[in-house]
N, C-alpha and C. Protein backbone atom coordinates (compact mmCIF):
# COMPACT_ATOMS: atom_id res chain seq x y z
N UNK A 1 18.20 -20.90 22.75
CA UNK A 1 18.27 -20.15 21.51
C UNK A 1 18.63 -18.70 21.85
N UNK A 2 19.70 -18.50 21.46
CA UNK A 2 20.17 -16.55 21.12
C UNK A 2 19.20 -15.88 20.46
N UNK A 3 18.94 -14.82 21.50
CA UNK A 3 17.61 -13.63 20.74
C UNK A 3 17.80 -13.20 19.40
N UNK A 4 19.61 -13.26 18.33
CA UNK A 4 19.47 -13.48 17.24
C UNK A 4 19.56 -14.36 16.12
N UNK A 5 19.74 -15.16 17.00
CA UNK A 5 19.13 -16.21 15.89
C UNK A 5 17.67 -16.73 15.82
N UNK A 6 17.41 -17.45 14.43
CA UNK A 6 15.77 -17.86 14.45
C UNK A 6 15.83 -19.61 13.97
N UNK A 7 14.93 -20.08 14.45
CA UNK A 7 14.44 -21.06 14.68
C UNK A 7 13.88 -21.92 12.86
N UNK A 8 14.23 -22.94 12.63
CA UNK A 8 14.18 -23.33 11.61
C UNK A 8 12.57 -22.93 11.27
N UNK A 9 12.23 -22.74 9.70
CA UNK A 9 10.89 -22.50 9.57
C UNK A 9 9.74 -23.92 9.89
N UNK A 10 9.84 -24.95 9.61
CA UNK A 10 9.20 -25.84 9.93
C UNK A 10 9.18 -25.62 11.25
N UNK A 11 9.84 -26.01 12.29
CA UNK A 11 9.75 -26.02 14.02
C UNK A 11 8.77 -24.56 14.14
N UNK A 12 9.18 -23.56 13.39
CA UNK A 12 8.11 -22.39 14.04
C UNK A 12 6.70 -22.74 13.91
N UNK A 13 6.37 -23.03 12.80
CA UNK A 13 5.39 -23.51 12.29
C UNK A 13 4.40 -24.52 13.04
N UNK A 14 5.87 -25.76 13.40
CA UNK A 14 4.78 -26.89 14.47
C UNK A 14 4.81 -25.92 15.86
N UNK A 15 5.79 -25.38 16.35
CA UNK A 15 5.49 -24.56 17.86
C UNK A 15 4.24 -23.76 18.10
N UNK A 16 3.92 -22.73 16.76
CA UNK A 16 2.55 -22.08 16.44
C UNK A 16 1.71 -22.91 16.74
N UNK A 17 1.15 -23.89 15.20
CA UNK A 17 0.43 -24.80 15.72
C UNK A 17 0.39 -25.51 17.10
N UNK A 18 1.32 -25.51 18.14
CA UNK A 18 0.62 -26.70 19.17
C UNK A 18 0.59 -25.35 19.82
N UNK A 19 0.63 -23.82 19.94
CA UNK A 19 0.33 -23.24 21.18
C UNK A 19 -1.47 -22.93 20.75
N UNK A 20 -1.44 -22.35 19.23
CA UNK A 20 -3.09 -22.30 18.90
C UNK A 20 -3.67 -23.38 19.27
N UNK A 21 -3.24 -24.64 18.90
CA UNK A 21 -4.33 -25.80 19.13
C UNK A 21 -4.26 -25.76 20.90
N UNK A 22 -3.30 -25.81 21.64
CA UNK A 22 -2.94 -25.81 23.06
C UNK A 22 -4.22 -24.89 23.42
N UNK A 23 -4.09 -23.60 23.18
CA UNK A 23 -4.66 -22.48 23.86
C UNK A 23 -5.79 -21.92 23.42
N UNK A 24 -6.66 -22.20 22.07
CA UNK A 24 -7.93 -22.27 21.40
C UNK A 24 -8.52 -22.90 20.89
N UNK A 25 -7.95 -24.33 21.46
CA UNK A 25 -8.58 -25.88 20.61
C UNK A 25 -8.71 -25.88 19.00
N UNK A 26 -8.97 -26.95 18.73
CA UNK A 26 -8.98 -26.99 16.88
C UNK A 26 -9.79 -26.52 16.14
N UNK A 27 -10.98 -25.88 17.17
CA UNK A 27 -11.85 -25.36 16.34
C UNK A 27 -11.16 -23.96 15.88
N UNK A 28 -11.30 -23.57 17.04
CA UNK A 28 -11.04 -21.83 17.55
C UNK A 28 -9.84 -21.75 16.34
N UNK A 29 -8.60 -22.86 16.28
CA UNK A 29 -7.71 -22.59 16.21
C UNK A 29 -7.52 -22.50 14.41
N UNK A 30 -8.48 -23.73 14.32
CA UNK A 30 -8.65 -23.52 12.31
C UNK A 30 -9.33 -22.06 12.23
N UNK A 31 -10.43 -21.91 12.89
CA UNK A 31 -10.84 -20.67 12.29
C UNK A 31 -10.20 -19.28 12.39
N UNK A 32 -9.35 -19.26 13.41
CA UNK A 32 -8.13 -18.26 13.19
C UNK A 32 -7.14 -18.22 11.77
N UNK A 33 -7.02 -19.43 11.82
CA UNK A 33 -5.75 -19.44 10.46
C UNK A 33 -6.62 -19.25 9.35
N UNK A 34 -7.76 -19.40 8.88
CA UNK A 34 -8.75 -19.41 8.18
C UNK A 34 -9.09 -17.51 7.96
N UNK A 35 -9.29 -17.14 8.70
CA UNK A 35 -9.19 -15.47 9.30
C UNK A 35 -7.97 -14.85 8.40
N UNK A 36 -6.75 -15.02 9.37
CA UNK A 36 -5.50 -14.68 8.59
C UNK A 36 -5.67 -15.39 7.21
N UNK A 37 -5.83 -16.07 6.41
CA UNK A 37 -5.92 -16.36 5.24
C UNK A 37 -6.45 -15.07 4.50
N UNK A 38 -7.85 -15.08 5.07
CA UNK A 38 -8.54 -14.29 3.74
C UNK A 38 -7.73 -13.22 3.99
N UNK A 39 -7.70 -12.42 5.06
CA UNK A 39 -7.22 -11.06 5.22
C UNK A 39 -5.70 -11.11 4.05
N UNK A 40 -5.17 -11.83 4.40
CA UNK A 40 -3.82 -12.00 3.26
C UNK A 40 -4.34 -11.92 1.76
N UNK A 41 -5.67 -12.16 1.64
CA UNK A 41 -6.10 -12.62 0.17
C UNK A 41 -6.60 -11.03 -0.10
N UNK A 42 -7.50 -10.75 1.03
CA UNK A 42 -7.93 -9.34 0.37
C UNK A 42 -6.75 -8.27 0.56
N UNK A 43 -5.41 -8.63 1.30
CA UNK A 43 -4.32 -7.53 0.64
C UNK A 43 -3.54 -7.74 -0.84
N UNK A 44 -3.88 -8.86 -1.18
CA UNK A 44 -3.24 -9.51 -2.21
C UNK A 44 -4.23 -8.61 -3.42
N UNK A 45 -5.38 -8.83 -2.92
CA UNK A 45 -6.56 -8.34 -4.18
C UNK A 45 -6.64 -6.72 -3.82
N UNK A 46 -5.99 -5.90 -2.88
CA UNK A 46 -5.80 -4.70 -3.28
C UNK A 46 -4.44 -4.41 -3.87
N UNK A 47 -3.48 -5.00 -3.33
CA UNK A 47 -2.33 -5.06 -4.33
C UNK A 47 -2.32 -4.82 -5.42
N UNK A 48 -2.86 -6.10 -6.24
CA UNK A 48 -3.32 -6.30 -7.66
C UNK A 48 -4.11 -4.87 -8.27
N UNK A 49 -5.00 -4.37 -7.83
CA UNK A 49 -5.90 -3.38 -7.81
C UNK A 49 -4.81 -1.99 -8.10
N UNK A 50 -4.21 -2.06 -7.00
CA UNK A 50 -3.53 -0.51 -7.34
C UNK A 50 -2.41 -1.05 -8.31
N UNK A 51 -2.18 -2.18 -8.93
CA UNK A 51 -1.06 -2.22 -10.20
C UNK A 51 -1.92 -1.94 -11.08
N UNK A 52 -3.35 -1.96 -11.31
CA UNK A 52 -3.82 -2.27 -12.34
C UNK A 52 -3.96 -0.67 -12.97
N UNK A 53 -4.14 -0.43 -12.12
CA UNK A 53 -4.00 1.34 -12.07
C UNK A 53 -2.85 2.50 -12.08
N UNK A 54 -1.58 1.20 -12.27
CA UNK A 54 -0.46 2.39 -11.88
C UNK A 54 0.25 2.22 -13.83
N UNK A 55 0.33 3.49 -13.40
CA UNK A 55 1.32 3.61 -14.50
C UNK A 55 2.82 3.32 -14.65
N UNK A 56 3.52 2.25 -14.78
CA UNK A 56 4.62 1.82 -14.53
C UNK A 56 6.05 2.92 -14.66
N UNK A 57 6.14 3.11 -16.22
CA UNK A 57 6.67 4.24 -16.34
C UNK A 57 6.91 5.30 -15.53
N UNK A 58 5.76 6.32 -15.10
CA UNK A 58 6.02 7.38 -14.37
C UNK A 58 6.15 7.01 -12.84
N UNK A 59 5.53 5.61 -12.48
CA UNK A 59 6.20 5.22 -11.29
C UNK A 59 7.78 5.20 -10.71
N UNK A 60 8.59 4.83 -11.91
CA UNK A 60 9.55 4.42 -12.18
C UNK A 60 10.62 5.39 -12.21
N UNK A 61 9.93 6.71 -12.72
CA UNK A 61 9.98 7.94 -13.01
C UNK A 61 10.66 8.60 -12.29
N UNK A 62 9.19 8.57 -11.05
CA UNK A 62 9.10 9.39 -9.28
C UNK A 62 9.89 8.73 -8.77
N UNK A 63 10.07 7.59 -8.64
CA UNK A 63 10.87 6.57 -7.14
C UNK A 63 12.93 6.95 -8.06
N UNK A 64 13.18 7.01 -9.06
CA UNK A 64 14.32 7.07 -9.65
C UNK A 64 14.80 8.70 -9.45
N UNK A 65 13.60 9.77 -9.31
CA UNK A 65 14.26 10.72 -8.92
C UNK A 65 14.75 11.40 -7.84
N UNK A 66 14.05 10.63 -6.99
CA UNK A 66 13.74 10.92 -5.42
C UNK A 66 15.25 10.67 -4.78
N UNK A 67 15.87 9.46 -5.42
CA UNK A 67 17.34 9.37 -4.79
C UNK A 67 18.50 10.27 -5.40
């Protein structure tokens, strides 16, 4: 494989999986992906958080004048 090209998404996916399961067994290795989960969930739930708070408009405002 050429350093620019990438690797179909499924194959990355099973290669991940067999080096975690390979190199931290299935326990170690669910509770890692389990880890990265939430952390994805609580950026998701600050995400949400600062929309709830933004004012769209004057967002729209600032980022349109800046260029």
């Amino acid at each position: 494989m050429k350093p620019s090209e990438f690797i179909d998404e499924n194959e990355l996916y099973r290669k991940a999986m067999l080096l975690l399961y390979e190199n931290l067994g299935p326990v170690e290795a669910s509770r890692f992906l389990s880890v990265v989960k939430s952390k994805r969930m609580d950026s998701v739930k600050r995400h949400r958080q600062w929309q709830e708070g933004l004012d769209k408009d004057l967002f729209f405002k600032e980022i349109l004048q800046e260029k």
